[in-house]
N, C-alpha and C. Protein backbone atom coordinates (compact mmCIF):
# COMPACT_ATOMS: atom_id res chain seq x y z
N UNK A 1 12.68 -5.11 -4.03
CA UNK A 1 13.73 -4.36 -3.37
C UNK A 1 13.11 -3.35 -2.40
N UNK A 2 13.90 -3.12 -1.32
CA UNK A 2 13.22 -2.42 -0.28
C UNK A 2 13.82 -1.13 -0.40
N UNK A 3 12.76 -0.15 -0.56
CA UNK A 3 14.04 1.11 -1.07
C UNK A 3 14.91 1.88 0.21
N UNK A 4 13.97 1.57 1.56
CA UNK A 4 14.29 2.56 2.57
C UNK A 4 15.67 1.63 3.00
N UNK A 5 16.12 0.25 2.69
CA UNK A 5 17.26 -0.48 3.02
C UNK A 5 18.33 0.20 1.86
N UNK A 6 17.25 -0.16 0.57
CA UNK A 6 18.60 0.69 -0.60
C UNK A 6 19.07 1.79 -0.23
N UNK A 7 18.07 2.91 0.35
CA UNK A 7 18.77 4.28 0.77
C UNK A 7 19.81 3.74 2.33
N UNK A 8 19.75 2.36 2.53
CA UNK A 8 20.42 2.60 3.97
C UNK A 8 20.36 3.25 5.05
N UNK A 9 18.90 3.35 5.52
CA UNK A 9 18.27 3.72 6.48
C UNK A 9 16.79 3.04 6.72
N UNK A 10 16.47 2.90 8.13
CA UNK A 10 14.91 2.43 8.21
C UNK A 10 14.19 3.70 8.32
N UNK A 11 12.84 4.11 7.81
CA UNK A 11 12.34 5.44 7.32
C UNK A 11 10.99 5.32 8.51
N UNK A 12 11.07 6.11 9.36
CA UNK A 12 10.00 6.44 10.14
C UNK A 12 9.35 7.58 9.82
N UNK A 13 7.97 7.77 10.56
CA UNK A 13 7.28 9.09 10.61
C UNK A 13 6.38 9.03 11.72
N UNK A 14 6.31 10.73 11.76
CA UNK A 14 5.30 10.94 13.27
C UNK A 14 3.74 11.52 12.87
N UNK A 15 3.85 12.25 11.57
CA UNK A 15 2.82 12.52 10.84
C UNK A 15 2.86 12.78 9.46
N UNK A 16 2.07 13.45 8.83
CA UNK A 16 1.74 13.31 7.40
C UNK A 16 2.65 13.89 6.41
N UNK A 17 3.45 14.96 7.23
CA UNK A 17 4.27 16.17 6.62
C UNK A 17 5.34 15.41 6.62
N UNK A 18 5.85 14.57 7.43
CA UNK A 18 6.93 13.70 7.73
C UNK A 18 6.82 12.81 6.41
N UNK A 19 5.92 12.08 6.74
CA UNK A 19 5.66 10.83 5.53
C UNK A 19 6.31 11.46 4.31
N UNK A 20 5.97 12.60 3.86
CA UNK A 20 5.80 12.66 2.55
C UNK A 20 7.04 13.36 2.58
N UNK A 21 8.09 14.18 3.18
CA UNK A 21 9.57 14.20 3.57
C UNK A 21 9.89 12.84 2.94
N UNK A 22 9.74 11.72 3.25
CA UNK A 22 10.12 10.50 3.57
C UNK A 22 10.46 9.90 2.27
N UNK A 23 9.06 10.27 1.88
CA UNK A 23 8.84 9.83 0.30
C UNK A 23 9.69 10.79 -0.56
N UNK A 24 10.03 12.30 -0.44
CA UNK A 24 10.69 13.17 -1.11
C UNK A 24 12.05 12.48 -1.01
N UNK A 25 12.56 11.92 0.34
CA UNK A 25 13.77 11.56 -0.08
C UNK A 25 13.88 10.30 -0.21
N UNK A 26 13.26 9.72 -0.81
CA UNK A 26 13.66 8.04 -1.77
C UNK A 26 13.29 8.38 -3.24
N UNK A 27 13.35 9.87 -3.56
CA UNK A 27 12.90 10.46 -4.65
C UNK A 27 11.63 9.02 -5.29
N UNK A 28 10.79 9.86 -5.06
CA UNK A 28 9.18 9.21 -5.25
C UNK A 28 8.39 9.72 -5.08
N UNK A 29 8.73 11.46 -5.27
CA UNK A 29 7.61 11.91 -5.39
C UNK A 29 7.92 13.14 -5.84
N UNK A 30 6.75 14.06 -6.77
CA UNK A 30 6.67 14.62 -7.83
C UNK A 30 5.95 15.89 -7.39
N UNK A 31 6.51 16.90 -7.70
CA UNK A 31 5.69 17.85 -7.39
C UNK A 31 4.49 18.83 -8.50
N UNK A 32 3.77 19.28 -7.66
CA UNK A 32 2.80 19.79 -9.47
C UNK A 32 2.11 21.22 -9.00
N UNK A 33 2.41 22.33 -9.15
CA UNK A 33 2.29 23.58 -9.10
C UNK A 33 1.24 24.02 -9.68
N UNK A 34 -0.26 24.45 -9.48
CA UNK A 34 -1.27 25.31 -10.09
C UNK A 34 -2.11 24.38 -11.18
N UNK A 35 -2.28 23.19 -10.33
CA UNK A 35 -3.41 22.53 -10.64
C UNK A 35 -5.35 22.93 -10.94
N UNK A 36 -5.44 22.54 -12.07
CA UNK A 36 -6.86 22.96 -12.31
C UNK A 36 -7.75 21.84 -10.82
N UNK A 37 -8.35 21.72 -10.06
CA UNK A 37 -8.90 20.67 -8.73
C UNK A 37 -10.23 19.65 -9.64
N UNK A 38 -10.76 20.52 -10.72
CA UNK A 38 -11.84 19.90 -11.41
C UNK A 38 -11.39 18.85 -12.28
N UNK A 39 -10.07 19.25 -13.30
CA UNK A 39 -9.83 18.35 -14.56
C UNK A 39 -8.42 18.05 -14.42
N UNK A 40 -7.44 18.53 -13.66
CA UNK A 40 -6.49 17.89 -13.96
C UNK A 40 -5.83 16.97 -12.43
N UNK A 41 -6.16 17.19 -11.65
CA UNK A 41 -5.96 16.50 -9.95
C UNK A 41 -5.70 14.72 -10.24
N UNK A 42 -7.39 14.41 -10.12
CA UNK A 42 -7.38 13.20 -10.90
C UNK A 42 -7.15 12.51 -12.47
N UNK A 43 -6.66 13.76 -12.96
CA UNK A 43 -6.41 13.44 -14.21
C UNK A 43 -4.61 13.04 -14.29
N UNK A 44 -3.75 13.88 -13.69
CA UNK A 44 -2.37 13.85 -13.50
C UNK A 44 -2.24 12.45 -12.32
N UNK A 45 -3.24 11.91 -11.66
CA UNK A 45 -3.43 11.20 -10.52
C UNK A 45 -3.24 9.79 -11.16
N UNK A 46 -4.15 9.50 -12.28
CA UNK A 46 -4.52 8.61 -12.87
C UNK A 46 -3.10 8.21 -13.80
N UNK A 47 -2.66 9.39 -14.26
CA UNK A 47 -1.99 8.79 -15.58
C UNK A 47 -0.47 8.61 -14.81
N UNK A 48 -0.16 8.83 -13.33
CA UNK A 48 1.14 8.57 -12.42
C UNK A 48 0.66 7.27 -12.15
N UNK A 49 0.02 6.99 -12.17
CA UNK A 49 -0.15 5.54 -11.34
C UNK A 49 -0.11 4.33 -12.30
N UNK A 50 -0.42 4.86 -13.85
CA UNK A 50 0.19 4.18 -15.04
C UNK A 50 1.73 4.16 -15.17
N UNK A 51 2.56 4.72 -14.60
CA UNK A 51 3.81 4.75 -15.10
C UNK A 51 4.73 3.49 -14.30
N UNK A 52 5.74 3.11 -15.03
CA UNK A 52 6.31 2.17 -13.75
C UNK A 52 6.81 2.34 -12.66
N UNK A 53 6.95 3.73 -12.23
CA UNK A 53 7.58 4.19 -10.84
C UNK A 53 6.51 4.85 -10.32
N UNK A 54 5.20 4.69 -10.49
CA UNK A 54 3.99 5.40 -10.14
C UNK A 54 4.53 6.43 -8.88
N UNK A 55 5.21 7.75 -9.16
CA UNK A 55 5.42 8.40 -8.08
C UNK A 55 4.79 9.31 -7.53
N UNK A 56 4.43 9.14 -6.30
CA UNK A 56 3.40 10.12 -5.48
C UNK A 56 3.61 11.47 -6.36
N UNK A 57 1.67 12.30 -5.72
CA UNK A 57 1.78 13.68 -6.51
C UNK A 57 1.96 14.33 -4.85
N UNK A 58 1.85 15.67 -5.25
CA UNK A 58 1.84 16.80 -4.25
C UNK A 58 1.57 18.25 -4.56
N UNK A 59 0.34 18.17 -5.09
CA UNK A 59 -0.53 19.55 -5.71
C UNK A 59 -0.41 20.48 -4.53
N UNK A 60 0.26 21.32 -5.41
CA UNK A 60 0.57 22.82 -4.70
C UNK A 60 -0.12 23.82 -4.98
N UNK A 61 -0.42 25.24 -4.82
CA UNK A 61 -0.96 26.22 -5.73
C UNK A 61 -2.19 25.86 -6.39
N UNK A 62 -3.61 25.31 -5.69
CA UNK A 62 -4.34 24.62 -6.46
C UNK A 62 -5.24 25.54 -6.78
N UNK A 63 -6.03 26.06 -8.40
CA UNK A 63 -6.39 27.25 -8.22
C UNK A 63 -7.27 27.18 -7.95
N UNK A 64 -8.77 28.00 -7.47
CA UNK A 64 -9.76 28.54 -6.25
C UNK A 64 -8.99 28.07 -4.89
N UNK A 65 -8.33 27.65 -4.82
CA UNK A 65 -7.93 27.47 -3.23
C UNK A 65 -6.50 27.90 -2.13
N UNK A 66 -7.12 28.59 -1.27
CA UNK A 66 -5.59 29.89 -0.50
C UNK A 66 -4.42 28.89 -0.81
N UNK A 67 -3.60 29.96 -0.52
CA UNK A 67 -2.12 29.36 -0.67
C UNK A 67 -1.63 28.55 0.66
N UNK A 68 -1.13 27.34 0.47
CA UNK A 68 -1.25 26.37 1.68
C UNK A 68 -2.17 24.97 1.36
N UNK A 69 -3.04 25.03 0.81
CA UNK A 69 -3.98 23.86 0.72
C UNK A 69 -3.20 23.13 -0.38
N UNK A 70 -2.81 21.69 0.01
CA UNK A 70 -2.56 20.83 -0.93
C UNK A 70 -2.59 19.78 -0.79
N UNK A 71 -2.85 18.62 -1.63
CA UNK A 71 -3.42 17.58 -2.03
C UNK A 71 -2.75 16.69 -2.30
N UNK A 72 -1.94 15.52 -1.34
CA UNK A 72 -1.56 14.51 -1.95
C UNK A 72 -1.83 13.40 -2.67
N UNK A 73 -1.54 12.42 -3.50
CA UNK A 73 -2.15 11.64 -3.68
C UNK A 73 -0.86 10.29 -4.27
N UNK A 74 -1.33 9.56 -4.70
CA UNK A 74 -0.49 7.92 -4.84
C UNK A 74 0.24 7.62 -3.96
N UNK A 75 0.15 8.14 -2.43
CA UNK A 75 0.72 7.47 -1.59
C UNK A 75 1.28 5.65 -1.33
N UNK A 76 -0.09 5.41 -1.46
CA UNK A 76 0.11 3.66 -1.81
C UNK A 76 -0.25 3.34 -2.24
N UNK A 77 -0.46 3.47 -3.45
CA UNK A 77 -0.92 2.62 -4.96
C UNK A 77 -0.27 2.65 -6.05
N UNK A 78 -0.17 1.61 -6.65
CA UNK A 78 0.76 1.74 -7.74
C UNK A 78 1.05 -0.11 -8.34
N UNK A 79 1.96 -0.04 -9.55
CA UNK A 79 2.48 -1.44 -9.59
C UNK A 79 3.16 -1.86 -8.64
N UNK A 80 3.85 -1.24 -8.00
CA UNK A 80 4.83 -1.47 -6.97
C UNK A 80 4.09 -1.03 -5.19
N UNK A 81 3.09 -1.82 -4.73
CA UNK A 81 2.48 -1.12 -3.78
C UNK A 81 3.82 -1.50 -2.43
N UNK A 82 4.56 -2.43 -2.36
CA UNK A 82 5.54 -2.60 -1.76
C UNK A 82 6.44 -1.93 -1.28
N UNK A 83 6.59 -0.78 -2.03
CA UNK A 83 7.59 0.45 -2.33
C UNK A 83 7.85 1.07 -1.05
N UNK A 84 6.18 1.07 0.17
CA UNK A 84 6.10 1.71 1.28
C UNK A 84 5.98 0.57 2.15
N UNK A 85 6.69 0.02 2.16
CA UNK A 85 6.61 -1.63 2.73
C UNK A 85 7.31 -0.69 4.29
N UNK A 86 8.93 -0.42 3.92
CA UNK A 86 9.39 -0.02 5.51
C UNK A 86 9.71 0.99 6.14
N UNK A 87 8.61 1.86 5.16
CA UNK A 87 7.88 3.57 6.00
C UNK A 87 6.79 3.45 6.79
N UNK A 88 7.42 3.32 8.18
CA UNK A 88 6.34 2.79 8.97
C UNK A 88 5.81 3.88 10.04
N UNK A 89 4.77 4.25 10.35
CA UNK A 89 4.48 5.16 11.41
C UNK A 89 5.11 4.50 12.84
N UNK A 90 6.13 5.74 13.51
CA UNK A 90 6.48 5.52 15.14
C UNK A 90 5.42 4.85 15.81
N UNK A 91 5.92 4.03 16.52
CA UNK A 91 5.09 3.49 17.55
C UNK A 91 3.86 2.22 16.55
N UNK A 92 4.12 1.98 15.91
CA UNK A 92 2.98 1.66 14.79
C UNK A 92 3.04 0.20 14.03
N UNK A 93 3.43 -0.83 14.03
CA UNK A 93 3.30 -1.88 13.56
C UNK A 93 2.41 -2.10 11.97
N UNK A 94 3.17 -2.84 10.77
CA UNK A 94 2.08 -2.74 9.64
C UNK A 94 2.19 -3.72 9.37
N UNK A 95 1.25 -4.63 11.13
CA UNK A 95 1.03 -6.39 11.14
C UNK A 95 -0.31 -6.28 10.79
């Protein structure tokens, strides 16, 4: 199933901040507030990508690092790598 048809819209983007807008609204993605960067990043990384809706992260508040720096991750990986099948970058073909 194509989700950006289920939401009834085709889902573009112009950059990265967009994308992940994109992904916020096909709810698929998860947010995570005051991440340890050493033990829990790839640790919360790993065990989303086990689940069956493997939904993107978006580490906020990561601690040693200013406020602003954050870290996405499961963009496209998952059981379902299809999921971002028709979030396509403007101007951009994903022949």
């Amino acid at each position: 199933m194509d989700l950006s048809r289920a939401a009834g819209r085709n889902v573009t983007y112009d950059d990265l901040r967009e994308f992940i807008n994109q992904v916020a609204d096909l709810q698929a993605l998860r947010h995570v507030a005051g991440a340890d960067p050493k033990f829990e990043i790839g640790g919360f990384t790993e065990v989303a990508a086990g689940l069956p809706d493997c939904p993107a992260l978006l580490f906020d508040h990561i601690h040693g690092y200013p406020a602003g720096f954050r870290v996405f991750t499961n963009a496209t990986t998952g059981a379902r790598p299809w999921r971002w099948a028709s979030i396509r970058r403007c101007g951009h073909s994903t022949r």
